[in-house]
Protein backbone atom coordinates (compact mmCIF):
# COMPACT_ATOMS: atom_id res chain seq x y z
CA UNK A 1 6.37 -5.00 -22.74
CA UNK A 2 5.44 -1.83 -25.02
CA UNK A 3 9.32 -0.65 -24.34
CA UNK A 4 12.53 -1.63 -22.46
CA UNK A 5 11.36 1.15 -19.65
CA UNK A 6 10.87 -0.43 -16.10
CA UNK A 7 10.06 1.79 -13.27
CA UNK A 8 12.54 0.00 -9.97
CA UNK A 9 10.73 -1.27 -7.22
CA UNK A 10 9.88 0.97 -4.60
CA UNK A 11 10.62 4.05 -5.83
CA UNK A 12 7.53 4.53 -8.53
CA UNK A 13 3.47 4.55 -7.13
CA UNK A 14 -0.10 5.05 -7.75
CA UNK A 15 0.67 9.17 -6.98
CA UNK A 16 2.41 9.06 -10.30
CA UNK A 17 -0.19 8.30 -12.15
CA UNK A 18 -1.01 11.77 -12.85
CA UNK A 19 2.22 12.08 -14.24
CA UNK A 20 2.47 8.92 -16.63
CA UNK A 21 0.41 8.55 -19.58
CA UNK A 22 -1.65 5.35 -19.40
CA UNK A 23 0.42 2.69 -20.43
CA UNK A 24 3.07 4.30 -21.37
CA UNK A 25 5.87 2.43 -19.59
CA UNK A 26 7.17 -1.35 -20.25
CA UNK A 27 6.41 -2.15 -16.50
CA UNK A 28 6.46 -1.26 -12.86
CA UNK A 29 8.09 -3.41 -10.49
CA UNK A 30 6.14 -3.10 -7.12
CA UNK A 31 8.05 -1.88 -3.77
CA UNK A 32 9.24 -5.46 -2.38
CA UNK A 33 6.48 -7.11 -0.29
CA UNK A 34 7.25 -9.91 2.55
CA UNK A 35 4.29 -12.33 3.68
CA UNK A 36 3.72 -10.79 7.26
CA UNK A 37 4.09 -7.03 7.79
CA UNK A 38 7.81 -5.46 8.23
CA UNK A 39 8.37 -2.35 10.36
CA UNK A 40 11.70 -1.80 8.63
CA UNK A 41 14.63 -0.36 9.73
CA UNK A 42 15.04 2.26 12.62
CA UNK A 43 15.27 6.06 11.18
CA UNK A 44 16.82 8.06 9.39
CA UNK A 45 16.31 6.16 6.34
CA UNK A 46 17.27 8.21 3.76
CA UNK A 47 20.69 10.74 3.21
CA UNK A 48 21.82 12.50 -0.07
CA UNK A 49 25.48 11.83 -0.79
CA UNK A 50 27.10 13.29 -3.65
CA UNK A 51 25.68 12.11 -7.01
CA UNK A 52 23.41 9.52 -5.22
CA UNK A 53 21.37 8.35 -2.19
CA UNK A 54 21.72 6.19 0.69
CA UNK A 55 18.73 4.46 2.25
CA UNK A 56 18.43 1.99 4.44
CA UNK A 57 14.29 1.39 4.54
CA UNK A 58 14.80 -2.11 5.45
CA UNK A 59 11.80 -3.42 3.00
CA UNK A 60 9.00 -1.98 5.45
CA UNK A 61 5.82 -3.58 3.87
CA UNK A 62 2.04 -4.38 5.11
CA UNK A 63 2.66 -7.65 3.81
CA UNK A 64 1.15 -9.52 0.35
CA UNK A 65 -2.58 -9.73 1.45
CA UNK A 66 -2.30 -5.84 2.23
CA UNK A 67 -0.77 -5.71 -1.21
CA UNK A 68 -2.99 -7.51 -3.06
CA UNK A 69 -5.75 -5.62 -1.71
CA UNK A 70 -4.80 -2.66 -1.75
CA UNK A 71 -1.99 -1.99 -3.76
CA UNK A 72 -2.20 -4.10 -6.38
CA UNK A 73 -5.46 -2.70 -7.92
CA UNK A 74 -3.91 0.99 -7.75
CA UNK A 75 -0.70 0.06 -9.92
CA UNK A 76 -3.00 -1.67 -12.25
CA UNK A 77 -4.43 1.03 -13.57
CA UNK A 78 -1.21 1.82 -15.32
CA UNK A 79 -2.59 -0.22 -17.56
CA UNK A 80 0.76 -2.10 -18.17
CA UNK A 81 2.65 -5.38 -16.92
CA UNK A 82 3.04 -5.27 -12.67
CA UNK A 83 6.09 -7.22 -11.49
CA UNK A 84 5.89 -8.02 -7.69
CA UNK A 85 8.99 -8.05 -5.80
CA UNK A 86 9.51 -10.62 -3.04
CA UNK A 87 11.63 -11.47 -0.38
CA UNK A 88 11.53 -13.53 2.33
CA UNK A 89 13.86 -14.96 4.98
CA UNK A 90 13.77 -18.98 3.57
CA UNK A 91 13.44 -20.23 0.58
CA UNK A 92 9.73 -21.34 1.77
CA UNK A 93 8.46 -18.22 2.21
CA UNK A 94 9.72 -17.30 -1.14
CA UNK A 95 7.65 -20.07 -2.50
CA UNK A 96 4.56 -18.95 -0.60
CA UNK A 97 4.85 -15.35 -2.03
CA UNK A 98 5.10 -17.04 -5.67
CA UNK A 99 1.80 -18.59 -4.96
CA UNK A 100 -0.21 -16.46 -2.99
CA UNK A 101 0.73 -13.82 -6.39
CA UNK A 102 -0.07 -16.25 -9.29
CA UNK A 103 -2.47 -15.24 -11.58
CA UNK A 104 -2.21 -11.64 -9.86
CA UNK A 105 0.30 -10.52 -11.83
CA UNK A 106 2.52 -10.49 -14.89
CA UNK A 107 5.99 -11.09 -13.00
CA UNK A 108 7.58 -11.68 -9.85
CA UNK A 109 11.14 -9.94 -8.95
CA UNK A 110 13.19 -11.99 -6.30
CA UNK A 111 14.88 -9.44 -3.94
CA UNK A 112 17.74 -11.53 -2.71
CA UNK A 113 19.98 -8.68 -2.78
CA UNK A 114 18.68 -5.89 -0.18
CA UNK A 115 21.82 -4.59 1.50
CA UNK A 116 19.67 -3.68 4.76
CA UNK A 117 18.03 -7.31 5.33
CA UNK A 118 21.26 -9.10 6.41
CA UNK A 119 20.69 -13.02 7.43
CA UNK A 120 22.32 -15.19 9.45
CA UNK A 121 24.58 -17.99 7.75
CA UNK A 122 26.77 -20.13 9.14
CA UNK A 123 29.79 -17.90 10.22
CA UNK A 124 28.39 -14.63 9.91
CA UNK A 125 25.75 -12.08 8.72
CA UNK A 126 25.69 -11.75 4.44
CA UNK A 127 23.18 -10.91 2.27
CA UNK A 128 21.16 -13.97 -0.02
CA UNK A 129 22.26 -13.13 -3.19
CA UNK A 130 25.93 -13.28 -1.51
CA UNK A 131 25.44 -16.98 -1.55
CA UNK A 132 25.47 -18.94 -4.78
CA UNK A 133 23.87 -22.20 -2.81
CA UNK A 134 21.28 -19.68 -1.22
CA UNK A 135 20.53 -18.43 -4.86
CA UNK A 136 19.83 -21.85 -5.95
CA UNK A 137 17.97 -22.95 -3.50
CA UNK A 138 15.18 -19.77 -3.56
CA UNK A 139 14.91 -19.83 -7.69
CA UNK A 140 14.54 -23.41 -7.89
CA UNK A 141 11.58 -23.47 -4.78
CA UNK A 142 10.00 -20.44 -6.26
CA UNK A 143 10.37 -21.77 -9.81
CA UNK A 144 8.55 -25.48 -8.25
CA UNK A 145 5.89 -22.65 -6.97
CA UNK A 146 5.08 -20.87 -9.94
CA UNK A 147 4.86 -20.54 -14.02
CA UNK A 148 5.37 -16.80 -13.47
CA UNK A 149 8.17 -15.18 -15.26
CA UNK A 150 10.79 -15.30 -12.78
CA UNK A 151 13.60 -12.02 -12.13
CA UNK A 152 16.09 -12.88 -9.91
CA UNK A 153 17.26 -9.30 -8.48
CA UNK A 154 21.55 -9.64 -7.69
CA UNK A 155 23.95 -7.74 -5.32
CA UNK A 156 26.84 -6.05 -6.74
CA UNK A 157 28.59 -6.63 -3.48
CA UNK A 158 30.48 -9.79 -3.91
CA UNK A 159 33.47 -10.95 -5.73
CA UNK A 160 32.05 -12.56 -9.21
CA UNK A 161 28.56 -11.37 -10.36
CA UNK A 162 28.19 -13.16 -13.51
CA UNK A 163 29.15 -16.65 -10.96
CA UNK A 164 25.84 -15.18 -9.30
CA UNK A 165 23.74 -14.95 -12.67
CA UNK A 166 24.65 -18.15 -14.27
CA UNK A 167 23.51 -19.72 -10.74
CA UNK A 168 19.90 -18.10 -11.23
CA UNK A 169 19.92 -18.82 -14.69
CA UNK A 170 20.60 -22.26 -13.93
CA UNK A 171 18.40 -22.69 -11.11
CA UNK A 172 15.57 -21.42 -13.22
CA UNK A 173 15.79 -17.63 -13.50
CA UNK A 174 13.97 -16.05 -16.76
CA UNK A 175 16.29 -13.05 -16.33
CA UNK A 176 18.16 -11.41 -13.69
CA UNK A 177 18.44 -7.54 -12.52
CA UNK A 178 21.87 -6.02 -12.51
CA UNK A 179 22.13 -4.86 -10.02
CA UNK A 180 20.11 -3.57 -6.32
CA UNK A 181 22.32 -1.16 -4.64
CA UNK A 182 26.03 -0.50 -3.03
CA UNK A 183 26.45 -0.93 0.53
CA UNK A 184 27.84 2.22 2.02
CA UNK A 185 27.93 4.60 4.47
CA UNK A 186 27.89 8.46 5.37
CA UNK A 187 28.64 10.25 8.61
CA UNK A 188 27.84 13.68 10.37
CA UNK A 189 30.81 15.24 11.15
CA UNK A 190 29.07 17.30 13.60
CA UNK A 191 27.39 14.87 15.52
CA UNK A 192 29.91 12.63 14.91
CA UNK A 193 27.19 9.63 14.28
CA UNK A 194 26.39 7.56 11.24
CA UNK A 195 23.39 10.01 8.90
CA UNK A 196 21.66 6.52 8.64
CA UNK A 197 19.78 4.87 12.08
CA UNK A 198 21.07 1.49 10.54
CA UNK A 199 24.19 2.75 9.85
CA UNK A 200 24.88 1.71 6.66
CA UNK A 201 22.49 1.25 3.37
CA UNK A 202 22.27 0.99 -0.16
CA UNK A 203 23.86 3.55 -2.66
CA UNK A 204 22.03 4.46 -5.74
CA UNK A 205 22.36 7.31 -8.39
CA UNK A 206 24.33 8.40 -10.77
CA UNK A 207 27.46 7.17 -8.41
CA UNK A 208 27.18 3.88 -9.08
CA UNK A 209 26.51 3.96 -12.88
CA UNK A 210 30.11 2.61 -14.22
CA UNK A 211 29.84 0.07 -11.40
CA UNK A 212 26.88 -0.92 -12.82
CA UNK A 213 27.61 -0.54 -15.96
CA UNK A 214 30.27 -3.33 -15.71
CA UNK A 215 28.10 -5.92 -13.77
CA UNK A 216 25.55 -6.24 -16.24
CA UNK A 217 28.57 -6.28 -19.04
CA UNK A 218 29.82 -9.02 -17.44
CA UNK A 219 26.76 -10.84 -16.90
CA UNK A 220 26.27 -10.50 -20.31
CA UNK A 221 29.32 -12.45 -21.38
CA UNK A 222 27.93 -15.50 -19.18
CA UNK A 223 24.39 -15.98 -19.20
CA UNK A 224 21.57 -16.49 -21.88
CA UNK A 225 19.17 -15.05 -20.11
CA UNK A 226 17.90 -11.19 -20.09
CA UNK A 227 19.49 -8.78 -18.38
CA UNK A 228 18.21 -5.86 -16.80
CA UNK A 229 20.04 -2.85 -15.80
CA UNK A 230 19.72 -0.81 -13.15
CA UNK A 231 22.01 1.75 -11.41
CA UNK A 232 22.01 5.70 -11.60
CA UNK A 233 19.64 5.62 -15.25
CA UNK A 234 18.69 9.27 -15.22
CA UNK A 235 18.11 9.90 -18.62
CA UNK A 236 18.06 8.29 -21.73
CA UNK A 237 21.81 7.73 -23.21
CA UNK A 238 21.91 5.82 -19.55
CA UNK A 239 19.67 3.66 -20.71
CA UNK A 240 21.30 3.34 -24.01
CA UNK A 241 24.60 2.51 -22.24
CA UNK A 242 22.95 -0.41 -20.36
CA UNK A 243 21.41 -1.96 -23.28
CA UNK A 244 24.40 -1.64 -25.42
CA UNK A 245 26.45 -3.39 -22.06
CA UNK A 246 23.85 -6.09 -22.42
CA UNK A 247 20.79 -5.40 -21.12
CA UNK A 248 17.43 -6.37 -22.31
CA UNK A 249 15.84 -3.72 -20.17
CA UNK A 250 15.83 -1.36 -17.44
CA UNK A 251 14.56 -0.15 -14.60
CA UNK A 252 14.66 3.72 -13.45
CA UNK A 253 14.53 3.85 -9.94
CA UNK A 254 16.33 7.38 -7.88
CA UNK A 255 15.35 9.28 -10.81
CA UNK A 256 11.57 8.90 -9.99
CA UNK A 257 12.54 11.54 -7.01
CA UNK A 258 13.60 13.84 -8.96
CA UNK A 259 11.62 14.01 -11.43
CA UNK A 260 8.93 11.37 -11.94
CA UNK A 261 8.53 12.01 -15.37
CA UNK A 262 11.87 10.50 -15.79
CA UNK A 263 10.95 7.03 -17.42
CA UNK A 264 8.49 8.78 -19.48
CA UNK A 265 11.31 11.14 -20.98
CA UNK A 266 13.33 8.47 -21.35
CA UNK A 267 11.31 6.26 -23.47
CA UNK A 268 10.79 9.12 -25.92
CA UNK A 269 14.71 9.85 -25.86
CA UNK A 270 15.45 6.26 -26.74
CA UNK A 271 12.78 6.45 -29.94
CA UNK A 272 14.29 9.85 -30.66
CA UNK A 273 18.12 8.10 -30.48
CA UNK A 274 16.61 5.31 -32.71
CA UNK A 275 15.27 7.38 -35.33
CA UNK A 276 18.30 9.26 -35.86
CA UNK A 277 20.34 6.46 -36.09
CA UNK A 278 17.99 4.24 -38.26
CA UNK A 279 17.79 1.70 -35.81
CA UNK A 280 14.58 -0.86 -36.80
CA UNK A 281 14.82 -2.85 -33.57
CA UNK A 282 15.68 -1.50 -30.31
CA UNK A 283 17.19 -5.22 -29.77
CA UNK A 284 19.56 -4.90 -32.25
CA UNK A 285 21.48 -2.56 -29.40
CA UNK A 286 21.78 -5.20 -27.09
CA UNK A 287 25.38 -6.36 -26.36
CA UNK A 288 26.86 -4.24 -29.28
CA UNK A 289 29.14 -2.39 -27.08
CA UNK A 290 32.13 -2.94 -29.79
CA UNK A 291 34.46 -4.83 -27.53
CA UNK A 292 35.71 -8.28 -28.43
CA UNK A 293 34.11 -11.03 -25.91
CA UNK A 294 32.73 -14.88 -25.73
CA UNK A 295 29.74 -13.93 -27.38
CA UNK A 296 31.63 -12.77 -30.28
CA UNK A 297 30.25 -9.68 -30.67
């Protein structure tokens, strides 16, 4: 990639393109695609909470041969790297994404973390990347599938997210994606009903930045792999903040609706931050958060 700058799947399109210089970012990552069409989740869909979003979408797609056709060409004309992100409901129809996209494009992103696709395990309903068998499984069947560069995309919502990493990273993983969203809630106090038709979603924006914040820091202190941050980036010393936590990269995703020049901005604040501090390498940032850890730095 030209820069660290991802735009976050789903939340960056061809109607930007106006907006973005040609090939100005590091690389879009493609709203998630399943093999057969989804209808997605029932509405509303989307709610502004304070400092952040809720949205429960439910990964409504046309499927990967709509995609390819007819998406895929569009986001190409960015001119940079297009990651694809998949999900699927077994770790078979991850696979079949994986090759059904190779050669097509640069990356694929593993959504195992979607707070609105629950599945059904054993005792009760939990998302994939809940499960660090589950995680194996997928990466290792996708990884069998595919010489792609491989991002496996984690929930924050469990117990031990670096446990979570170092299972994708052994399974196969090139890097992971710290992290998809929080599962909440909001309610009308009027109505006295749920603002989302699913009830609950996923909570992005600047809300969940510390939270994020920490997963990828952690992460960081167990995995070899690259990192890349997510969560409530809307301007550059975000981005700076993630990278110094440990993060190789990131991806700008809530800010694209409010202002979709957002990733460009925040590429040129990140030069502008480098040049005043005399920084040669933008990778020279990564992990130097100046805390003591296993890494030693």
């Amino acid at each position: 990639m030209r820069n660290p700058v991802m735009a976050a799947s789903g939340t960056f399109g061809e109607e930007y393109r106006e907006l973005v210089k040609e090939g100005a970012l590091g690389a879009i990552v493609a709203k998630t695609i399943t093999l057969k069409p989804r209808t997605g989740n029932p509405a509303p869909r989307v709610c502004e909470t304070p400092s952040g979003m809720l949205n429960s979408i439910g990964l409504e797609n046309k499927g990967v041969d709509y995609f390819l056709k007819n998406k895929l060409p569009a986001l190409a004309k960015f001119k940079v790297p297009v990651v694809a992100s998949i999900a699927g409901d077994d770790e078979d129809e991850f696979a079949e994404l994986a090759r059904r996209l190779k050669g097509r494009v640069e990356a694929i992103e593993l959504n195992l973390s979607c707070p609105n696709i629950p599945r059904r395990s054993r005792t009760q309903y939990e998302i994939i990347a809940q499960d660090e068998e589950a995680i194996e499984k997928i990466v290792k069947a996708v990884r069998k599938a595919t010489n792609l560069t491989i991002i496996t995309k984690l929930s924050p919502n469990v117990t031990d997210i670096a446990k979570m990493a170092k299972a994708a990273e052994d399974a196969g993983s090139d890097a992971v994606s710290l992290v998809n969203t929080f599962l909440g809630m909001a309610v009308d106090i009027e109505t006295k009903k749920p603002k989302l038709g699913n009830v609950t979603g996923g909570l992005s924006g600047p809300a969940i930045k510390p939270l994020a914040l920490r997963t990828v820091w952690s992460a960081y202190n167990k995995v070899r792999i690259p990192i890349i941050g997510i969560g409530g980036i809307m301007d550059w010393r975000d981005a700076i903040e993630f990278i110094l936590c440990g993060a190789t990269a990131v991806q700008v995703g809530t800010a694209n609706f409010v202002n979709p020049k957002a990733p460009s901005e925040i590429i040129t604040g990140i030069k502008g931050y480098l040049r005043k501090n005399k920084i040669g390498n933008i990778n020279e940032l990564i992990g130097r958060i100046e805390v003591k850890n296993d890494r030693g730095k």
